[in-house]
Protein backbone atom coordinates (compact mmCIF):
# COMPACT_ATOMS: atom_id res chain seq x y z
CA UNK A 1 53.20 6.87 -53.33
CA UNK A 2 55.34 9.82 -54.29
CA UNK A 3 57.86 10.24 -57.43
CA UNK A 4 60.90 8.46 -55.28
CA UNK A 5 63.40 9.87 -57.08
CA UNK A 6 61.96 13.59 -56.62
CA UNK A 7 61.58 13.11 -53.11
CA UNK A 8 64.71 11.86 -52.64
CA UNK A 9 66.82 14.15 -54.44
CA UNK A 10 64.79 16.92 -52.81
CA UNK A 11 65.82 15.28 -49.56
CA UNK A 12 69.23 15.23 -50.26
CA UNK A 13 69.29 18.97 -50.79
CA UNK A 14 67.38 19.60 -47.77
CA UNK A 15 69.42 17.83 -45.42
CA UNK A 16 72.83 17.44 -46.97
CA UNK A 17 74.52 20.71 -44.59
CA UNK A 18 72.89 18.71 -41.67
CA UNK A 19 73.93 15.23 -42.02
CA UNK A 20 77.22 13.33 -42.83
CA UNK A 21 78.57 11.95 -46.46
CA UNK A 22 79.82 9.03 -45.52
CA UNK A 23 82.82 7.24 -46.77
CA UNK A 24 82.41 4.57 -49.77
CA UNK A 25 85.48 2.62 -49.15
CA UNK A 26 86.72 -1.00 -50.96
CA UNK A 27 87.70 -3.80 -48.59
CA UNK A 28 89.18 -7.32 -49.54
CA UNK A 29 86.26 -9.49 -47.69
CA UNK A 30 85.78 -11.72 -50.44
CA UNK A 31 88.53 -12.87 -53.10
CA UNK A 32 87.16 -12.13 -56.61
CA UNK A 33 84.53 -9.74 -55.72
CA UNK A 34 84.96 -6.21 -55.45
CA UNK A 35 83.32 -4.94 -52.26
CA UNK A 36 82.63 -1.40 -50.91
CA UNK A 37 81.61 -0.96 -47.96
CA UNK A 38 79.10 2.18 -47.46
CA UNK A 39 80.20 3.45 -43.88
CA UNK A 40 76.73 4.53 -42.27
CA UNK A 41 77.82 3.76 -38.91
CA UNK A 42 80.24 6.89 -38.89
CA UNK A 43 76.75 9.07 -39.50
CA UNK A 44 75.95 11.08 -36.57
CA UNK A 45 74.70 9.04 -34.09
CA UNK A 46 76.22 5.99 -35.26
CA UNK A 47 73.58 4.80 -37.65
CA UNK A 48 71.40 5.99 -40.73
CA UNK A 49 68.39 6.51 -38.86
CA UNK A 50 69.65 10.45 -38.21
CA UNK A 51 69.04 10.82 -41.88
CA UNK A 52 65.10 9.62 -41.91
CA UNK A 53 64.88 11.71 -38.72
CA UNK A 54 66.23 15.24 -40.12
CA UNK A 55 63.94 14.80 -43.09
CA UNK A 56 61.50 14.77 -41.31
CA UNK A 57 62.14 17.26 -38.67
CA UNK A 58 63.20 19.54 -41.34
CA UNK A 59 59.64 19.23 -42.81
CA UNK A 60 57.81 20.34 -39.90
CA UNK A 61 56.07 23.44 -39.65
CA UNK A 62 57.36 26.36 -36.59
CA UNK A 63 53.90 25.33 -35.19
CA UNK A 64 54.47 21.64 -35.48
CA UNK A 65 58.30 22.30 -34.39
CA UNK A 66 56.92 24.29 -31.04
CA UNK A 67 54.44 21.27 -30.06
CA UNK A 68 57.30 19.22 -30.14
CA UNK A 69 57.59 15.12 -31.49
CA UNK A 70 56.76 11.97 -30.87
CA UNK A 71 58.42 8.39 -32.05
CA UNK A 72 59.08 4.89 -30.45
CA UNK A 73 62.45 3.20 -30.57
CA UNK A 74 64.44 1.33 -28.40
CA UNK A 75 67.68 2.22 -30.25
CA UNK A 76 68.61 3.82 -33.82
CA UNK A 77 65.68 5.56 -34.24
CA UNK A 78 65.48 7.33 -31.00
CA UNK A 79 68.59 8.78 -30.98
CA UNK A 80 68.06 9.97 -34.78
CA UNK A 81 64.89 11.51 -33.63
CA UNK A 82 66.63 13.06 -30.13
CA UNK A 83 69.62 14.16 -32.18
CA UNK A 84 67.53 15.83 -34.79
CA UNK A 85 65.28 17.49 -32.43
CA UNK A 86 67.86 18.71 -30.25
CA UNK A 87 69.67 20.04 -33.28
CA UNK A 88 66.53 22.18 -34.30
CA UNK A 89 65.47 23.06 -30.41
CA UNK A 90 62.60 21.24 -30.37
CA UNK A 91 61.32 18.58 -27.85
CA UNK A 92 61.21 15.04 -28.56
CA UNK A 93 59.61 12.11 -26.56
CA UNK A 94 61.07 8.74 -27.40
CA UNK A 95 58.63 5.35 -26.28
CA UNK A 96 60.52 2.67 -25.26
CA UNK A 97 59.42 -1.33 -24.83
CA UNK A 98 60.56 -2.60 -21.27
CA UNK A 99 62.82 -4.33 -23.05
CA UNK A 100 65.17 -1.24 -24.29
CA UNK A 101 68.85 -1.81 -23.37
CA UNK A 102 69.17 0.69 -20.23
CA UNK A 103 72.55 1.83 -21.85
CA UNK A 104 70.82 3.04 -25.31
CA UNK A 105 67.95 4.60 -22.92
CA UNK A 106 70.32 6.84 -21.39
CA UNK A 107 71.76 8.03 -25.08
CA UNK A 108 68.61 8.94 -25.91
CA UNK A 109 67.78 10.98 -22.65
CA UNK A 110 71.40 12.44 -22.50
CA UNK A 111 70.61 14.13 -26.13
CA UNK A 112 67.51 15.45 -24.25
CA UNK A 113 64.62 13.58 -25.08
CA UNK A 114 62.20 11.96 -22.91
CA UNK A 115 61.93 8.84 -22.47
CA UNK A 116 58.51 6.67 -22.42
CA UNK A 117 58.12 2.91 -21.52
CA UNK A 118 55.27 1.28 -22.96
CA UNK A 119 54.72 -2.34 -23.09
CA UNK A 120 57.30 -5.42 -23.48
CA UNK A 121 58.11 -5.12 -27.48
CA UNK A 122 58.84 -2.28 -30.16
CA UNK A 123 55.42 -2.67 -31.88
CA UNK A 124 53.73 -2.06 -28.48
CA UNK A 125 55.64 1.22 -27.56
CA UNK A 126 55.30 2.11 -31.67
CA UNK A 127 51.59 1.87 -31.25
CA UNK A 128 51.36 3.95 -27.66
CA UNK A 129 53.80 6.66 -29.69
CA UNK A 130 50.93 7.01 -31.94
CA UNK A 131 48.44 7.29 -29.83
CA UNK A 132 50.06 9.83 -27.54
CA UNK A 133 50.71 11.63 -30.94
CA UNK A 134 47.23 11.61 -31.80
CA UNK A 135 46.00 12.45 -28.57
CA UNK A 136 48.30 15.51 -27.99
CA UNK A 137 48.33 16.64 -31.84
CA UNK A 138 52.31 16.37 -32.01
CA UNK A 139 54.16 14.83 -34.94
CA UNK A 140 54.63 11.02 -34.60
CA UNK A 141 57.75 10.19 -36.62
CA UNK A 142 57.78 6.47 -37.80
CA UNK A 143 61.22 4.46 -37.93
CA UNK A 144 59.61 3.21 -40.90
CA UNK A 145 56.13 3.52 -42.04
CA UNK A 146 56.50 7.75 -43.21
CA UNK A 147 57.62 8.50 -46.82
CA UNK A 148 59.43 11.53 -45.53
CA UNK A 149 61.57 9.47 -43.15
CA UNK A 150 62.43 6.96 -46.23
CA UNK A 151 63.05 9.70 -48.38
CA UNK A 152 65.98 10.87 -45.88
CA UNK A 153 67.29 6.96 -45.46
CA UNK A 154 67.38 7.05 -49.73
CA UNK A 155 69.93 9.89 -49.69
CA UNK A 156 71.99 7.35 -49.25
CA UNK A 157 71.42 5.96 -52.57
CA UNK A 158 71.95 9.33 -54.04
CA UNK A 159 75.68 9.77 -52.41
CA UNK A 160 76.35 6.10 -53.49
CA UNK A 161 75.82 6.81 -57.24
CA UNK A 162 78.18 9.98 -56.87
CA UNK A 163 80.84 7.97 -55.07
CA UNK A 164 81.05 4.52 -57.10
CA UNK A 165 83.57 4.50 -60.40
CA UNK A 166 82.17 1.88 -62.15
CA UNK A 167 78.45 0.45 -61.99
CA UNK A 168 77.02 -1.30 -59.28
CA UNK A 169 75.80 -5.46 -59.50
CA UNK A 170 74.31 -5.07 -55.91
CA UNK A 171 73.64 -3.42 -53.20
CA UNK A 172 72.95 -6.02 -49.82
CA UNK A 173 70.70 -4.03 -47.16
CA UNK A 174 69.63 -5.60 -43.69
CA UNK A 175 66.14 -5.17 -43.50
CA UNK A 176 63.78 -4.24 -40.32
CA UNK A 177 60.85 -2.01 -41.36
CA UNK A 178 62.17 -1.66 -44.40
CA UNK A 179 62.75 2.28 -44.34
CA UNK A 180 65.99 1.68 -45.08
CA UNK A 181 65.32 -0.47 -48.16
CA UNK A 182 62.78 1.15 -49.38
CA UNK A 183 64.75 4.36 -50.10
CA UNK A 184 67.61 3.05 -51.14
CA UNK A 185 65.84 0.54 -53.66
CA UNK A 186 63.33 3.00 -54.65
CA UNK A 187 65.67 5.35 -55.74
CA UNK A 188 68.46 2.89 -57.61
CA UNK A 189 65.69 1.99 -59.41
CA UNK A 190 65.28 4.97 -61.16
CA UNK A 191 68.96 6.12 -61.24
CA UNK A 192 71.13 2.55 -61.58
CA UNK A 193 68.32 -0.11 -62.57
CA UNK A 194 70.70 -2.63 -63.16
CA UNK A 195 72.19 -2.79 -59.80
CA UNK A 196 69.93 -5.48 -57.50
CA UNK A 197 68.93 -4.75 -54.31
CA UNK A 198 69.30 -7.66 -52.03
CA UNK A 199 67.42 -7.68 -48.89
CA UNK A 200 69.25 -9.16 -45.84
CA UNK A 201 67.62 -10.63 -42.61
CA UNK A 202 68.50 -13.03 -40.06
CA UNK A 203 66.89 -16.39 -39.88
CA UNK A 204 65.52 -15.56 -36.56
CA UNK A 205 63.66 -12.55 -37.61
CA UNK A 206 62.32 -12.33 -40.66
CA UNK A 207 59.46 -10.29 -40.13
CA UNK A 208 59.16 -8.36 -43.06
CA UNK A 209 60.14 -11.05 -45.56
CA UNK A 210 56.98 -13.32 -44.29
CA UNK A 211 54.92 -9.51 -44.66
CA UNK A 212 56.06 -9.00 -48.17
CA UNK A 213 54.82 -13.13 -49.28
CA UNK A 214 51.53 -12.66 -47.36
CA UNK A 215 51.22 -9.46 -49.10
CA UNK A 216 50.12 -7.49 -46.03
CA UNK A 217 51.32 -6.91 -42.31
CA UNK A 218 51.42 -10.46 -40.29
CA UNK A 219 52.32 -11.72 -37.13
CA UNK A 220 55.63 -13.38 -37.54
CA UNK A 221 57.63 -15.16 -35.15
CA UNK A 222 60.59 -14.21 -33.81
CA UNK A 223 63.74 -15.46 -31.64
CA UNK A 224 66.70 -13.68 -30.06
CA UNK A 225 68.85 -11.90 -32.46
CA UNK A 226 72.22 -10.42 -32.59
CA UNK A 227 70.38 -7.78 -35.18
CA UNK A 228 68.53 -5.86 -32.44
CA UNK A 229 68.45 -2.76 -34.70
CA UNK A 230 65.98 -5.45 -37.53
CA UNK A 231 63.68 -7.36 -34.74
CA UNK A 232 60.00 -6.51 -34.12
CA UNK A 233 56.89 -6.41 -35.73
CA UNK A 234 55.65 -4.04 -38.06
CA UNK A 235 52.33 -1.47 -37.79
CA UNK A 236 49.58 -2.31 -39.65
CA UNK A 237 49.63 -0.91 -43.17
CA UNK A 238 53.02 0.25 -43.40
CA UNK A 239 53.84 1.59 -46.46
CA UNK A 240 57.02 -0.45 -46.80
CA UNK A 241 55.18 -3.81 -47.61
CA UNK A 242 54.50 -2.50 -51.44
CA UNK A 243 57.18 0.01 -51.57
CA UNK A 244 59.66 -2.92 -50.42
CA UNK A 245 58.18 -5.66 -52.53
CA UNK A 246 58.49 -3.52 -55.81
CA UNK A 247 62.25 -2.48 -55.02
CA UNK A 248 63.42 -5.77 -53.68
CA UNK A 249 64.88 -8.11 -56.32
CA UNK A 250 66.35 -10.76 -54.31
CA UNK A 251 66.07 -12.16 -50.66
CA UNK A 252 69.17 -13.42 -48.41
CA UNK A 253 69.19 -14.53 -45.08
CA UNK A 254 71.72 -16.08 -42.55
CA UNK A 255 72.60 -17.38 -39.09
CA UNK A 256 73.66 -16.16 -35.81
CA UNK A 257 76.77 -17.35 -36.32
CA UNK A 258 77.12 -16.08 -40.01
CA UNK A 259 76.44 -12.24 -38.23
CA UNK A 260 78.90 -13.34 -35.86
CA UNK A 261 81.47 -14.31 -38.05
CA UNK A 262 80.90 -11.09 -40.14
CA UNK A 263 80.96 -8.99 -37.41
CA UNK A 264 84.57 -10.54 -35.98
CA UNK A 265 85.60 -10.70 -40.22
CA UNK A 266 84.93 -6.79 -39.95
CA UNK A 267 86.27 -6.25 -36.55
CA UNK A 268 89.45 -8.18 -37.79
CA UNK A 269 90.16 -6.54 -40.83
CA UNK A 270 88.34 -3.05 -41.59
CA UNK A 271 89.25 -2.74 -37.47
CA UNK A 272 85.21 -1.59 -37.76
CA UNK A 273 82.73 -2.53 -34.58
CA UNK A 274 79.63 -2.81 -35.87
CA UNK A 275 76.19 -3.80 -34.88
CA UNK A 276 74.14 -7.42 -35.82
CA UNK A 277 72.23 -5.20 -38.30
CA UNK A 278 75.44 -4.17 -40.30
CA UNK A 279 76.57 -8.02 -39.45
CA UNK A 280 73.86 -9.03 -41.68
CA UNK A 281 74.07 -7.24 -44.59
CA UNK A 282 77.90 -8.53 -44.24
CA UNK A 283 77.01 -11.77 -43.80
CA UNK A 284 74.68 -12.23 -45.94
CA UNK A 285 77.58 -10.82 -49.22
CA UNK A 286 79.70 -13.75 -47.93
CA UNK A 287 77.41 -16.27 -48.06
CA UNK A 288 76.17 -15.15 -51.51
CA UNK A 289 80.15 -14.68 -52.87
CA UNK A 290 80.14 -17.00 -55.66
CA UNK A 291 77.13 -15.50 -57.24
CA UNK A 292 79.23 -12.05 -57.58
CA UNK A 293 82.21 -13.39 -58.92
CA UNK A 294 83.99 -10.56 -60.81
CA UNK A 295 81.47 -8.35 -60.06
CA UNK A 296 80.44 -4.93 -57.76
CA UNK A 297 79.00 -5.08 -54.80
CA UNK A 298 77.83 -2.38 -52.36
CA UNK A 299 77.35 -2.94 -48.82
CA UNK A 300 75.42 -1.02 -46.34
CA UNK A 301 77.08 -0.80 -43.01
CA UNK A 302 74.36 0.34 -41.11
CA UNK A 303 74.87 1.56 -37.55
CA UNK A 304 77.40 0.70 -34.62
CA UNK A 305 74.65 0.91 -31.62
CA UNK A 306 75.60 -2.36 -30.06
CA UNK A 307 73.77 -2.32 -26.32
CA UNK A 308 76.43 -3.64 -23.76
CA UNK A 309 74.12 -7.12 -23.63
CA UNK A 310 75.18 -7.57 -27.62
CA UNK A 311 78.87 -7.05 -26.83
CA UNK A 312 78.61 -9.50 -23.75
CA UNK A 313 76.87 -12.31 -26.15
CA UNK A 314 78.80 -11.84 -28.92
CA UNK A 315 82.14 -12.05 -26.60
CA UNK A 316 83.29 -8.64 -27.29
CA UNK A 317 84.18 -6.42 -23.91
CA UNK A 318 81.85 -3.00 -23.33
CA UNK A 319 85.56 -1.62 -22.31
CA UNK A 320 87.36 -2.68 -25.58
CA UNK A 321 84.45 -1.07 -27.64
């Protein structure tokens, strides 16, 4: 494992002209607790995942950069990746599970990366990506599983220090591969460890949770969830199960209808759209209000990629977006 918070800060410098500083902005969601809201879903590309995906793009070699990439996402992470690559003229090819909301494939090919259907889940088409990058001898850039892509996600942490008054109780994080968590975490640790990290997931999909009490990379079941951006199993070996169990100190999880309600709650009052994922993290600071009572919190608004299937469920209209 690398010094986190070397590699982070390093990051930071590295990709600070390229990406955005989002806002750190206070909002009245729950009386008694002071809550800021950490506005990642006003990054480029709507979500944190451009962060992971510069990093890493910005690491590559001009040999490396001329072959081109490879990742696998049906969402976040593949239009990170495209972005990035675009940005540095490079090409990108993006795998896909047949399951990929048509509307985010078409944001990733319209920022001119090809697309790549393999198999019916994430884990499938993350598995293919890997092969095809091993086969080819292109990049493979993990959503998760790639310290240089976590590193880029933990810049986060660093403008959060810089932008809070006051120190921080907690900071709740929805959690998929646990890139996001892992950077964030692994760097508050060193700079702010008083503040806890809570780790948020939906009931229905709490893949990495089960991973981190088995100790290793399991099958875990999963049903539908308004958190599209969290579901899906994990590759075997991923970094995040240690990195993520050492950072963690505190699990949460919630409904569909908590995300719901949080999602409406932020929709209603912040006038914010955002995605299940950033419902969680929301959701999960409500339920858990009385424990922060006078206190700090941070939360991480992830992303805003909800597919036009998402709005339909959660009954908000594709037009109204």
């Amino acid at each position: 494992m690398p010094n986190w918070r070397d590699a982070i800060l390093a990051a930071h410098q590295r990709i600070s002209p390229i990406v955005r500083e989002t806002p750190l902005e206070p909002a009245p969601l729950i009386p008694g607790v002071r809550v800021l809201l950490k506005l990642e879903h006003l990054q480029h590309t709507g979500s944190f995942k451009f962060r992971g995906a510069s990093h890493k793009i910005a690491l590559l070699t001009p040999a490396q950069a001329q072959a081109g990439v490879v990742a696998a996402s049906n969402g976040n992470h593949g239009l990170g990746v495209a972005a990035a690559a675009r940005a540095r003229g490079i090409a990108a090819e993006v795998f896909v599970s047949s399951h990929v909301s048509p509307a985010k494939a078409r944001r990733i090919e319209a920022l001119g990366a090809r697309i790549r259907y393999a198999g019916d889940d994430p884990l499938d088409a993350e598995l293919a990506a890997r092969r095809a990058s091993e086969d080819s001898g292109r990049v493979f850039i993990s959503p998760y599983n790639d310290a240089d892509v976590i590193a880029g996600q933990g810049t986060i942490a660093v403008e959060l220090l810089r932008q809070i008054d006051r120190p921080l109780d907690a900071v709740f994080v929805a959690v998929g591969g646990g890139g996001l968590m892992g950077g964030i975490g692994a760097y508050l640790k060193a700079a702010s460890p008083s503040t806890e990290i809570v780790g948020c997931w939906p009931v229905n999909s709490p893949v990495l949770h089960r991973c981190l009490e088995a100790g290793r990379v399991v099958d875990v079941p999963e049903t539908p969830t308004l958190s599209e951006s969290t579901s899906g199993g994990l590759e075997p070996g991923t970094i995040t199960v240690d990195l993520c169990r050492s950072v963690m100190d505190r699990a949460s999880f919630v409904t569909e209808e908590q995300i719901l309600s949080a999602m409406r709650l932020m929709l209603e009052t912040e006038h914010w759209l955002i995605e299940g994922a950033a419902g969680v993290a929301v959701a999960c600071a409500l339920q858990d209000a009385e424990r922060y009572r006078g206190k700090s919190v941070a939360i991480i608004v992830c992303g805003r990629n909800l597919s036009p299937e998402v709005l339909r469920g959660a009954g908000f209209s594709p037009q109204g977006a």
